[in-house]
PDB file of N, CA and C in Angstrom:
ATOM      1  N   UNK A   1      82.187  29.648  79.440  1.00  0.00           N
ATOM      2  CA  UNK A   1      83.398  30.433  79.502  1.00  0.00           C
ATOM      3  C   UNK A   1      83.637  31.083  78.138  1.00  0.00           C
ATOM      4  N   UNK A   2      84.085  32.789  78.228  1.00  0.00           N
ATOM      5  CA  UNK A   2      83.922  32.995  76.860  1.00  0.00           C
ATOM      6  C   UNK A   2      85.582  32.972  76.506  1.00  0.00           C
ATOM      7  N   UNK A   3      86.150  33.332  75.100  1.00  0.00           N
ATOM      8  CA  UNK A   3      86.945  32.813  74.619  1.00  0.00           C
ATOM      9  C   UNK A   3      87.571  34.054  74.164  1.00  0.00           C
ATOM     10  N   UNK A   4      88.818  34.337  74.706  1.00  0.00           N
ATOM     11  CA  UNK A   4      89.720  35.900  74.116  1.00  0.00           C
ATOM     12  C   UNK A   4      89.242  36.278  72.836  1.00  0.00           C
ATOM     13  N   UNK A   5      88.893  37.381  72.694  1.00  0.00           N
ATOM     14  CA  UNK A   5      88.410  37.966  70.853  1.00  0.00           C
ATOM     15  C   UNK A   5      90.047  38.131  70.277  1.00  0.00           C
ATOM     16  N   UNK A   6      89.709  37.198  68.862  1.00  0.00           N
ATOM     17  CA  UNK A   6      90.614  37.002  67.863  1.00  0.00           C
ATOM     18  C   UNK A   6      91.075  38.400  67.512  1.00  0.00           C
ATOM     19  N   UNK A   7      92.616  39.102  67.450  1.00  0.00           N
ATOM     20  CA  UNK A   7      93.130  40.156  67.086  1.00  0.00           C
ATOM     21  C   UNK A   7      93.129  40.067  65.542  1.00  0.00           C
ATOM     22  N   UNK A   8      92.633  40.929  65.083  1.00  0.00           N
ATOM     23  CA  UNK A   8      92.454  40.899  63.630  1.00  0.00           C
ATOM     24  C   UNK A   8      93.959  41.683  63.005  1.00  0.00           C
ATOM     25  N   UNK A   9      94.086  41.837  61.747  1.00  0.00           N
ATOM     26  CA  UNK A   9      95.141  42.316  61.338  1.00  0.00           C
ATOM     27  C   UNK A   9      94.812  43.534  60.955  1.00  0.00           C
ATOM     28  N   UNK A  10      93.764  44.197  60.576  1.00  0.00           N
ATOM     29  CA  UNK A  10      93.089  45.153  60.609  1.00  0.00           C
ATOM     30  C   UNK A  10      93.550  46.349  61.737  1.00  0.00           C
ATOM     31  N   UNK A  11      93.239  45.523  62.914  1.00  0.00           N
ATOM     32  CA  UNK A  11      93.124  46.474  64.234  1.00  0.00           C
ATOM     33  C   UNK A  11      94.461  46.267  64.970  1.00  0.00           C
ATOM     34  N   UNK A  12      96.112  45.408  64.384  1.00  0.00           N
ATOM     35  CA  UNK A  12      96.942  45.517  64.553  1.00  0.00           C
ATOM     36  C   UNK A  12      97.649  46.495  64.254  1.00  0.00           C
ATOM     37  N   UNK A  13      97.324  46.368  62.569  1.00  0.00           N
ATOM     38  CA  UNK A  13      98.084  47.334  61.960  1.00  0.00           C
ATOM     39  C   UNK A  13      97.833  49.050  62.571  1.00  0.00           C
ATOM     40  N   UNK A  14      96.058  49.203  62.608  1.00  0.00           N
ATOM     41  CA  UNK A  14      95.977  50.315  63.383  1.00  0.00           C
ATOM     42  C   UNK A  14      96.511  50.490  64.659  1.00  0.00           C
ATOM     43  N   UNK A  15      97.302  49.904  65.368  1.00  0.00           N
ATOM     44  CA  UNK A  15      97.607  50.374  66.106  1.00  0.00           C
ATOM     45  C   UNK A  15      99.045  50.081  65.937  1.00  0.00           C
ATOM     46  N   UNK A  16      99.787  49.804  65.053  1.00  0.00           N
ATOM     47  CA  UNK A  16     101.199  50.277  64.915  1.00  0.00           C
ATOM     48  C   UNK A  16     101.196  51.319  64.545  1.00  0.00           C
ATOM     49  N   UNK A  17      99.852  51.517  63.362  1.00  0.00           N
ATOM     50  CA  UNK A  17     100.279  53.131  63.064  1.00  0.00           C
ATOM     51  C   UNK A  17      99.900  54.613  64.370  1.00  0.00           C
ATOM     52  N   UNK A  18      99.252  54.160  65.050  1.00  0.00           N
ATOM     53  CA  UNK A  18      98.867  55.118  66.145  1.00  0.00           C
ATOM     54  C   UNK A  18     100.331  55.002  66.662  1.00  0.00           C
ATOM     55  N   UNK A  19     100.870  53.852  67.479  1.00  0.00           N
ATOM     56  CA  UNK A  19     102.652  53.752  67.944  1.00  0.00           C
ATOM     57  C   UNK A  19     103.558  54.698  67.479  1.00  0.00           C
ATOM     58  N   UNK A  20     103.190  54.246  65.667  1.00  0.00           N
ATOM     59  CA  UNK A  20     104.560  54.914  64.832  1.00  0.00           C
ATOM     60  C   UNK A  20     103.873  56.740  64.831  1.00  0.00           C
ATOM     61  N   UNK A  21     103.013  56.857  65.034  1.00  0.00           N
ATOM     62  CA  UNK A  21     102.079  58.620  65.284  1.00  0.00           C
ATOM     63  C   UNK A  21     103.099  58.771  66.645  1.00  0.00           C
ATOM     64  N   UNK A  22     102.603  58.519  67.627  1.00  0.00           N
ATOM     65  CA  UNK A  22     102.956  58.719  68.780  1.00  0.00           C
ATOM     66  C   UNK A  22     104.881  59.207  69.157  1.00  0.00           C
ATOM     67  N   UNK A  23     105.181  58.281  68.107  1.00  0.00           N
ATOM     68  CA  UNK A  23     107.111  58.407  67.990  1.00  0.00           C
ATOM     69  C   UNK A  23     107.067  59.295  67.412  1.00  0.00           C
ATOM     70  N   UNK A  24     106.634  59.450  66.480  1.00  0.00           N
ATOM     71  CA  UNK A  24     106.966  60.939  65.524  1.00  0.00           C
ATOM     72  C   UNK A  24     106.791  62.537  66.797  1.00  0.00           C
ATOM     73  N   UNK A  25     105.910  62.011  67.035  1.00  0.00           N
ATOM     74  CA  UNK A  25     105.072  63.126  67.840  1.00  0.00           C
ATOM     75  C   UNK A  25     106.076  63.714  69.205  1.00  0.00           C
ATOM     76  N   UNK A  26     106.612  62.443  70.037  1.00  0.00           N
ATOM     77  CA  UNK A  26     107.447  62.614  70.739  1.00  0.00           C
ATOM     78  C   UNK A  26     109.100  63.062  70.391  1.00  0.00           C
ATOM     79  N   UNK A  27     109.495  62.089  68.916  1.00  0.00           N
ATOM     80  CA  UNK A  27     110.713  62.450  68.633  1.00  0.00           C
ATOM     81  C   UNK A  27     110.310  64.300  67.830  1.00  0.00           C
ATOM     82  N   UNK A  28     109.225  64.523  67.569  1.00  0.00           N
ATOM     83  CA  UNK A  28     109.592  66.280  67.531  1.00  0.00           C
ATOM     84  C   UNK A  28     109.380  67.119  68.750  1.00  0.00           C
ATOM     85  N   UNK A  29     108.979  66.909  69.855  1.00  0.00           N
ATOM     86  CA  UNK A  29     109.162  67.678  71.069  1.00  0.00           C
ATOM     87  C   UNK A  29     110.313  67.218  71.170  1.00  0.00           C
ATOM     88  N   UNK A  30     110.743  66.074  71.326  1.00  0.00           N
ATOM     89  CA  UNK A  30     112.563  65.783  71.789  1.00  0.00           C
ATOM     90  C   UNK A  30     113.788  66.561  71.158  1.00  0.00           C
ATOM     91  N   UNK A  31     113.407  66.730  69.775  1.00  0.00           N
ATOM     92  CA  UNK A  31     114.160  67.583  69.189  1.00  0.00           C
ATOM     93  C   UNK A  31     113.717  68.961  69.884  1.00  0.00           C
ATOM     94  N   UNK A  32     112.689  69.714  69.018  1.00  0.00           N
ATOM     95  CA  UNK A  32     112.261  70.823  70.270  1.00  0.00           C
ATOM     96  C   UNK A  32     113.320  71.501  71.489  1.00  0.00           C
ATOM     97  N   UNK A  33     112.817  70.740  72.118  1.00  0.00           N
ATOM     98  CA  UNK A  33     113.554  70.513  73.460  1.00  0.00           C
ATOM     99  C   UNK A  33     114.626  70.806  73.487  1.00  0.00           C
ATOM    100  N   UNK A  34     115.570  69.637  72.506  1.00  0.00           N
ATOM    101  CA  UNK A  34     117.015  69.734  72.495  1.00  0.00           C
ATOM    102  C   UNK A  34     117.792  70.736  71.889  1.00  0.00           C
ATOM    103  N   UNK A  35     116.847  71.663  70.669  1.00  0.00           N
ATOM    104  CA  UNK A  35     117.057  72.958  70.310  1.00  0.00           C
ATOM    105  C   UNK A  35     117.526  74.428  70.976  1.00  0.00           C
ATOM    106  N   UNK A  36     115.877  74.120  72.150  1.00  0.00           N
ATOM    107  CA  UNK A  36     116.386  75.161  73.097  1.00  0.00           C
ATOM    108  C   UNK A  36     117.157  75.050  73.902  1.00  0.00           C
ATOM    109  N   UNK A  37     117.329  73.946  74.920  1.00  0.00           N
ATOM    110  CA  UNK A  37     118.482  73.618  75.547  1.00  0.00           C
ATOM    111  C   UNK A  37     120.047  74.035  74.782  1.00  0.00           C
ATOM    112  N   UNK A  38     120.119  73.675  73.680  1.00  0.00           N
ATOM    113  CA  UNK A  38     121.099  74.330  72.796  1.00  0.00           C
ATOM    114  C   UNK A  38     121.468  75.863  72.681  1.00  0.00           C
ATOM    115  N   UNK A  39     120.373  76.331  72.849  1.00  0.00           N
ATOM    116  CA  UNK A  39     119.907  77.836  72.727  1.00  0.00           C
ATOM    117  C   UNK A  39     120.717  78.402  74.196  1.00  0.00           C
ATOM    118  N   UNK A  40     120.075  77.665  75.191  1.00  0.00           N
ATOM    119  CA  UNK A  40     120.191  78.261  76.324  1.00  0.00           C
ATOM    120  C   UNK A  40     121.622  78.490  76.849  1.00  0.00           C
ATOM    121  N   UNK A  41     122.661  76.985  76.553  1.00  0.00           N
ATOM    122  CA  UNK A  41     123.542  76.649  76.341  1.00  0.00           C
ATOM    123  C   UNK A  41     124.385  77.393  76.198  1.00  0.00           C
ATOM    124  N   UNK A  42     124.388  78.244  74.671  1.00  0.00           N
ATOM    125  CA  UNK A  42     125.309  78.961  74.254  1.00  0.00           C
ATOM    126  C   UNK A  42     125.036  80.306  74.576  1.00  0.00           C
ATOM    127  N   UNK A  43     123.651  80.990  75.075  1.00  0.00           N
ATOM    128  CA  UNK A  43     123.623  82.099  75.684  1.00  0.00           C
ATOM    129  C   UNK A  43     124.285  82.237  76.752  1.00  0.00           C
ATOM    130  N   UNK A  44     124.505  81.158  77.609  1.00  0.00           N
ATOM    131  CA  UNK A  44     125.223  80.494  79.013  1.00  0.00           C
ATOM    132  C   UNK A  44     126.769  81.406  78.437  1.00  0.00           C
ATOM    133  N   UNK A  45     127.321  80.438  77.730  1.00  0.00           N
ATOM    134  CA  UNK A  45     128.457  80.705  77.726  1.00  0.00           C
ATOM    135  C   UNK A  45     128.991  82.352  76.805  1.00  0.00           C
ATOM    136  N   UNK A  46     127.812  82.468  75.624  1.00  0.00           N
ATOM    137  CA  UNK A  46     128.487  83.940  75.396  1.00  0.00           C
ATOM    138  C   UNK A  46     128.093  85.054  76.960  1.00  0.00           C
ATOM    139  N   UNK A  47     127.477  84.844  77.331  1.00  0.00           N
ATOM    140  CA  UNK A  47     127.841  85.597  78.491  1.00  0.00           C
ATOM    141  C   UNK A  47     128.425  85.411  79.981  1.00  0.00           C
ATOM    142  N   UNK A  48     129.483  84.302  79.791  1.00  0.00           N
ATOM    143  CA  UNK A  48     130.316  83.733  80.498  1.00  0.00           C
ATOM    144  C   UNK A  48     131.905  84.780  79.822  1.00  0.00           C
ATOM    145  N   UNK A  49     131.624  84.526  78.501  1.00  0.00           N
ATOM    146  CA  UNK A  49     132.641  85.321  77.629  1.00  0.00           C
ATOM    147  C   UNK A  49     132.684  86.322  77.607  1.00  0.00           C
ATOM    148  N   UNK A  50     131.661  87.108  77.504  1.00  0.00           N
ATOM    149  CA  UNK A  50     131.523  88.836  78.210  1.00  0.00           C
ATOM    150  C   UNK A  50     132.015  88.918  79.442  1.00  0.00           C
ATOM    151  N   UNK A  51     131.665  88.441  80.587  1.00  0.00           N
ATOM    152  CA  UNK A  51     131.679  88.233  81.616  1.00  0.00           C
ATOM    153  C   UNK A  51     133.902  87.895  81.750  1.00  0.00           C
ATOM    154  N   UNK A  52     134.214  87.182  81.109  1.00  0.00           N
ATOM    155  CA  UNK A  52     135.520  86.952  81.250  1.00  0.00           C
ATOM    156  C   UNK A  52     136.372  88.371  80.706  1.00  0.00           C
ATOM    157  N   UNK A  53     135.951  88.861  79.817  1.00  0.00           N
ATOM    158  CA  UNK A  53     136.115  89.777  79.102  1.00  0.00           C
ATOM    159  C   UNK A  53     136.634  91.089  80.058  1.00  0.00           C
ATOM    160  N   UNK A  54     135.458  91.365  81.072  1.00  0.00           N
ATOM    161  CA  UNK A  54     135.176  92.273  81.962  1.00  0.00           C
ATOM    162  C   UNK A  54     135.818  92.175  82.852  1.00  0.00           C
ATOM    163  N   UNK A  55     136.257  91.247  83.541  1.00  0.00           N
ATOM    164  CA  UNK A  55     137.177  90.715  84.461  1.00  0.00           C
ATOM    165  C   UNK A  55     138.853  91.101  83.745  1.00  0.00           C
ATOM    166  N   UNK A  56     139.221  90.329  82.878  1.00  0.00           N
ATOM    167  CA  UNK A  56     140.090  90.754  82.112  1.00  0.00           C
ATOM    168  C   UNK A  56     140.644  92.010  82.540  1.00  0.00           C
ATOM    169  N   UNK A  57     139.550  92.900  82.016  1.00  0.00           N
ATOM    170  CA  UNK A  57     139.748  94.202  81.770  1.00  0.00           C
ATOM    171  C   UNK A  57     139.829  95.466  82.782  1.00  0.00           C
ATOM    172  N   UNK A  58     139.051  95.058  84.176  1.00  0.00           N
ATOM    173  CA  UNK A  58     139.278  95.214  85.003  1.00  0.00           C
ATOM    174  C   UNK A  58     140.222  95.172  86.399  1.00  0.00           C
ATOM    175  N   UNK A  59     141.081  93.580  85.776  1.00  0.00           N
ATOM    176  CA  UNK A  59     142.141  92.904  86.273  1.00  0.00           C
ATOM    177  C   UNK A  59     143.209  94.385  85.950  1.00  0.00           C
ATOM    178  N   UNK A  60     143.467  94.982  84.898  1.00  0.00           N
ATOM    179  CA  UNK A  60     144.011  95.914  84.700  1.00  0.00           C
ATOM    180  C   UNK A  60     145.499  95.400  84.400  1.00  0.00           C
ATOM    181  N   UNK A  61     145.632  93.686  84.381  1.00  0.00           N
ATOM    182  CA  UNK A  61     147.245  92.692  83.835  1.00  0.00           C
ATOM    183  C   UNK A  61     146.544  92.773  81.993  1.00  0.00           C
ATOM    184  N   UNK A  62     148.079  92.684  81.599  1.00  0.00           N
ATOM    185  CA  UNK A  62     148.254  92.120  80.593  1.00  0.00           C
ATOM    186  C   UNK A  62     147.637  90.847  79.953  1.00  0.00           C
ATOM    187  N   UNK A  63     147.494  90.780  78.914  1.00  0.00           N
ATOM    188  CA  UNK A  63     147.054  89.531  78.330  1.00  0.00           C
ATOM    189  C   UNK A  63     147.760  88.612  78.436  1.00  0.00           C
ATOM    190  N   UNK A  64     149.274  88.462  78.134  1.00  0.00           N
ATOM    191  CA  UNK A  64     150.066  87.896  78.907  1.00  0.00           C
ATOM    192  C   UNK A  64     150.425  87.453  79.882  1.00  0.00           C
ATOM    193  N   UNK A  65     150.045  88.269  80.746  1.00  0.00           N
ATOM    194  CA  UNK A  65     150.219  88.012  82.590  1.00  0.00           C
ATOM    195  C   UNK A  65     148.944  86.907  82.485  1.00  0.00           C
ATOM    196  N   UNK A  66     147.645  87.494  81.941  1.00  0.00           N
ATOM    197  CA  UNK A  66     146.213  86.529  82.425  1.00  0.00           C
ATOM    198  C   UNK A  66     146.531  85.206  82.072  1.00  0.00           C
ATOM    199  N   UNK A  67     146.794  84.996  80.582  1.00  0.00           N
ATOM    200  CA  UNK A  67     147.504  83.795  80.207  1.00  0.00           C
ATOM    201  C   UNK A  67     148.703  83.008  80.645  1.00  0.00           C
ATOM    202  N   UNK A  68     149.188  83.823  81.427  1.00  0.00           N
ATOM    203  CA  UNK A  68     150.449  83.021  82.207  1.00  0.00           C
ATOM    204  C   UNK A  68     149.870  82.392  83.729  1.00  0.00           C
ATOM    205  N   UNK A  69     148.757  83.261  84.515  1.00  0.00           N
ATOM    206  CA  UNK A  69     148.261  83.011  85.156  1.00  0.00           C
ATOM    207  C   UNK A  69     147.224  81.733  85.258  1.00  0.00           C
ATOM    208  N   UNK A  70     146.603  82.268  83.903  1.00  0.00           N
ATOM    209  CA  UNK A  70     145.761  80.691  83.729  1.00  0.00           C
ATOM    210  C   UNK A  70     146.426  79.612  83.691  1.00  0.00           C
ATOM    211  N   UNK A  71     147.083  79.213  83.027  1.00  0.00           N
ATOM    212  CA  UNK A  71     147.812  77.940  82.951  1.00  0.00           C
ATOM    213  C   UNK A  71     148.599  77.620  83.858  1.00  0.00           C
ATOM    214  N   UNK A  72     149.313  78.904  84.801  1.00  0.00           N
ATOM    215  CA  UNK A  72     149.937  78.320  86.222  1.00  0.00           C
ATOM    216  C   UNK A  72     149.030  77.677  87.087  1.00  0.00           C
ATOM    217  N   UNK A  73     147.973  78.360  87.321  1.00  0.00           N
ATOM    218  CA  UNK A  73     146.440  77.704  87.596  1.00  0.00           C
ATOM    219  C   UNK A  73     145.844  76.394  87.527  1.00  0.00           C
ATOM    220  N   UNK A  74     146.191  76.178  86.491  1.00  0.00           N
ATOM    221  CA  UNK A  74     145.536  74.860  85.714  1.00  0.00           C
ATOM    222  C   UNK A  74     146.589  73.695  86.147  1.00  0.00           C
ATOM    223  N   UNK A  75     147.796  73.806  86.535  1.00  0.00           N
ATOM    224  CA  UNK A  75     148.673  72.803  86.877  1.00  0.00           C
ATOM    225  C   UNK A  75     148.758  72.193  88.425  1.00  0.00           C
ATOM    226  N   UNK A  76     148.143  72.904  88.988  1.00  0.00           N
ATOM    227  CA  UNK A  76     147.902  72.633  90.174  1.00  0.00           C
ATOM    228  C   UNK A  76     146.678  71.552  90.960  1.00  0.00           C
TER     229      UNK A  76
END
């Protein structure tokens, strides 16, 4: 019967450092990632803001009226 091969400290350590490679590697696509999502995000909403803008303006009310409207809105 043969007998598990002894883990050396050698071939431990190499492979924490491949682990600690691997995290790096992933935590910069994760960032990446979370950049553009960020990106996308706020393109979302500045043209949610155009978009409100246009409405607004088309509504052909007052800024006043829209703002009185919104918040009657919102209580409901």
């Amino acid at each position: 019967m043969k007998m598990p091969r002894q883990k050396t400290m050698a071939g431990i350590e190499s492979k924490i450092k491949q682990a600690e490679d691997e995290v790096v590697k992933a935590k910069g696509k994760y960032d990446e990632t979370l950049s553009k999502l960020e990106t996308l995000i706020q393109e979302k909403e500045h043209i949610q803001g155009l978009e409100l803008i246009a409405f607004f303006k088309k509504s052909g009310k007052s800024f006043d009226a829209v703002k009185r409207d919104l918040n009657d809105s919102s209580r409901l």
